[in-house]
C-alpha atoms as a PDB file:
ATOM      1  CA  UNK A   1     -74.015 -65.220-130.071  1.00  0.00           C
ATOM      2  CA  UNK A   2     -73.236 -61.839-130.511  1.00  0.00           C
ATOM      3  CA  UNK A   3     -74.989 -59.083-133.334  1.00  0.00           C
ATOM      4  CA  UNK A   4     -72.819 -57.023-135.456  1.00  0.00           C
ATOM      5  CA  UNK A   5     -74.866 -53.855-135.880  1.00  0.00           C
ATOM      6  CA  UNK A   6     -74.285 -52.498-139.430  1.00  0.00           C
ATOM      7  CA  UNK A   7     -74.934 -48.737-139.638  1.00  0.00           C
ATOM      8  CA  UNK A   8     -76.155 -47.774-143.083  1.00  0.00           C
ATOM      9  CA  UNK A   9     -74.243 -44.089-143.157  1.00  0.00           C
ATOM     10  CA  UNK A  10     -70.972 -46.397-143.208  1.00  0.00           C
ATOM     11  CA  UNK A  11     -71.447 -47.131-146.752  1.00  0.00           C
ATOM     12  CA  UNK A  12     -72.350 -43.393-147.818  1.00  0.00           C
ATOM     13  CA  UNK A  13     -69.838 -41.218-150.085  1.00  0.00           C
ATOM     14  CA  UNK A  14     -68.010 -38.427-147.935  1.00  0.00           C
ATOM     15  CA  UNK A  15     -70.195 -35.788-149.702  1.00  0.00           C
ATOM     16  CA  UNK A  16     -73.240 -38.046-148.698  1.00  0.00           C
ATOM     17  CA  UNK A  17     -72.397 -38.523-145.172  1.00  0.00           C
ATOM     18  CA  UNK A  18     -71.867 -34.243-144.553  1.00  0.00           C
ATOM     19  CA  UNK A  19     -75.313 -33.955-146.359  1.00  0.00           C
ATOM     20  CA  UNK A  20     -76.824 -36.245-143.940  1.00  0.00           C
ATOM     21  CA  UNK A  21     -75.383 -35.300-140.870  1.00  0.00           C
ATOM     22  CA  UNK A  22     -75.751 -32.089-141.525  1.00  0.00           C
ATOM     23  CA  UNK A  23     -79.791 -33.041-142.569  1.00  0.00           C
ATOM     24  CA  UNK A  24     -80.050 -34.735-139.015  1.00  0.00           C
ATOM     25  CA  UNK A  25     -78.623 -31.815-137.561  1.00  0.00           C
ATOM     26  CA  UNK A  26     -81.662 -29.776-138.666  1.00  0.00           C
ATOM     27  CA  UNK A  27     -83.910 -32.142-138.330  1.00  0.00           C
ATOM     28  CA  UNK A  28     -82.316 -32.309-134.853  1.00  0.00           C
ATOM     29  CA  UNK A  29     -83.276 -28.601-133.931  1.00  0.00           C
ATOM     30  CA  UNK A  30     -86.605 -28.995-135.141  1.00  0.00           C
ATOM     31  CA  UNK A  31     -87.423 -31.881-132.579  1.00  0.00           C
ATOM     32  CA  UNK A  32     -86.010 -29.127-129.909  1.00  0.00           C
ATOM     33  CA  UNK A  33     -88.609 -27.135-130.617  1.00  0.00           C
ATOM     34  CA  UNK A  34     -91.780 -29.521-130.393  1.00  0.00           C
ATOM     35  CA  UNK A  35     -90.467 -30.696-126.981  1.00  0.00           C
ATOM     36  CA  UNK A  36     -90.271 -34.223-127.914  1.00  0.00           C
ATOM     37  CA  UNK A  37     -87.375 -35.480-125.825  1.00  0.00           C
ATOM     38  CA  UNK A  38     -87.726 -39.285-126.684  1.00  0.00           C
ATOM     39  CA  UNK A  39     -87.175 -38.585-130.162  1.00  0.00           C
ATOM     40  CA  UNK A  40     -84.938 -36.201-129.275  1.00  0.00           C
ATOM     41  CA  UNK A  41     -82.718 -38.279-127.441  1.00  0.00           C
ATOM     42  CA  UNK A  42     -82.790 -40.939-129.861  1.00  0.00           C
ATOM     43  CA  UNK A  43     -81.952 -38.537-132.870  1.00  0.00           C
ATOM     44  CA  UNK A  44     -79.291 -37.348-130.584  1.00  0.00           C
ATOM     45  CA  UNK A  45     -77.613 -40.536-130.572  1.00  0.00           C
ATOM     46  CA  UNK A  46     -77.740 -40.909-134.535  1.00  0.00           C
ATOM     47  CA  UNK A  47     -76.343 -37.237-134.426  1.00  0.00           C
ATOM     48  CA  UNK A  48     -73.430 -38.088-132.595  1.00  0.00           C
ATOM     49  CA  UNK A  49     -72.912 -41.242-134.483  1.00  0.00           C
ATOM     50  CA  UNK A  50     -72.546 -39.786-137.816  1.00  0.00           C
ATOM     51  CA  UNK A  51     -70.092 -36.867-136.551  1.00  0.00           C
ATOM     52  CA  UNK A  52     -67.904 -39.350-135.314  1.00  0.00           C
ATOM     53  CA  UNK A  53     -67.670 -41.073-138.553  1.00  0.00           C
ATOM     54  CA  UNK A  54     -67.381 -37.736-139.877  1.00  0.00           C
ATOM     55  CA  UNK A  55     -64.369 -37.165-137.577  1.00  0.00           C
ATOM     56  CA  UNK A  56     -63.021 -40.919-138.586  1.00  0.00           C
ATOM     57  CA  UNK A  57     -63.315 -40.315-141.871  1.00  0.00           C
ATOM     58  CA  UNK A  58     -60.968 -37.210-140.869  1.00  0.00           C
ATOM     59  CA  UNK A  59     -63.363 -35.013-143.106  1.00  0.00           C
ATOM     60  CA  UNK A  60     -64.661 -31.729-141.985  1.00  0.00           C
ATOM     61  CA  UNK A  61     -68.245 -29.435-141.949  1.00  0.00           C
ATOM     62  CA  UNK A  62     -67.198 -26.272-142.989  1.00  0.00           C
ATOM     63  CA  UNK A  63     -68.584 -23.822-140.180  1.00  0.00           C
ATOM     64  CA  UNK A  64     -70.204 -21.151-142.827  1.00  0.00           C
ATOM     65  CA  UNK A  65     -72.256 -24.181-144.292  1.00  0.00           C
ATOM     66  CA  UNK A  66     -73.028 -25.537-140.611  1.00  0.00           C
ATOM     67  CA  UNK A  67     -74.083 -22.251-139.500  1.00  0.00           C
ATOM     68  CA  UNK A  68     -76.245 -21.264-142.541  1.00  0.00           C
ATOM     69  CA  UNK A  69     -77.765 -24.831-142.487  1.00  0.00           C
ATOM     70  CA  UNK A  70     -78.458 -24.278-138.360  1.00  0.00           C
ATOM     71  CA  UNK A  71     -79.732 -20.734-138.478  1.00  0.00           C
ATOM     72  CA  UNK A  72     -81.637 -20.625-141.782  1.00  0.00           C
ATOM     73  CA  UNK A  73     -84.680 -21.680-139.529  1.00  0.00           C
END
């Protein structure tokens, strides 16, 4: 029998679903920087996951916001 893996971000708003991605994003570049590349890989993977939902949903990160979000480190 086969599992149907429900993702949770699926049932997020389109406001909700930037905020988190763009949340795991950072959250992303901090596990770059303690070396941890299990968790990084595996954060990766939710990472890439939620931008192509993003990209389904045909919504958009504005780049200012991305890059202020990214950099403000």
């Amino acid at each position: 029998m086969n599992k149907v893996k429900i993702l949770a971000y699926t049932y997020l708003t389109n406001e909700q679903l930037i905020d988190f991605t763009l949340e795991e994003i950072e959250n992303l570049k901090k596990l770059s920087e303690l070396l941890d590349p299990t968790e990084y890989e595996n954060r990766l993977h939710l990472v890439n996951q939620l931008i192509m939902e993003v990209k389904r949903r045909n919504l958009s990160i504005k780049k200012p916001l991305l890059a202020m979000r990214i950099l403000s480190w």
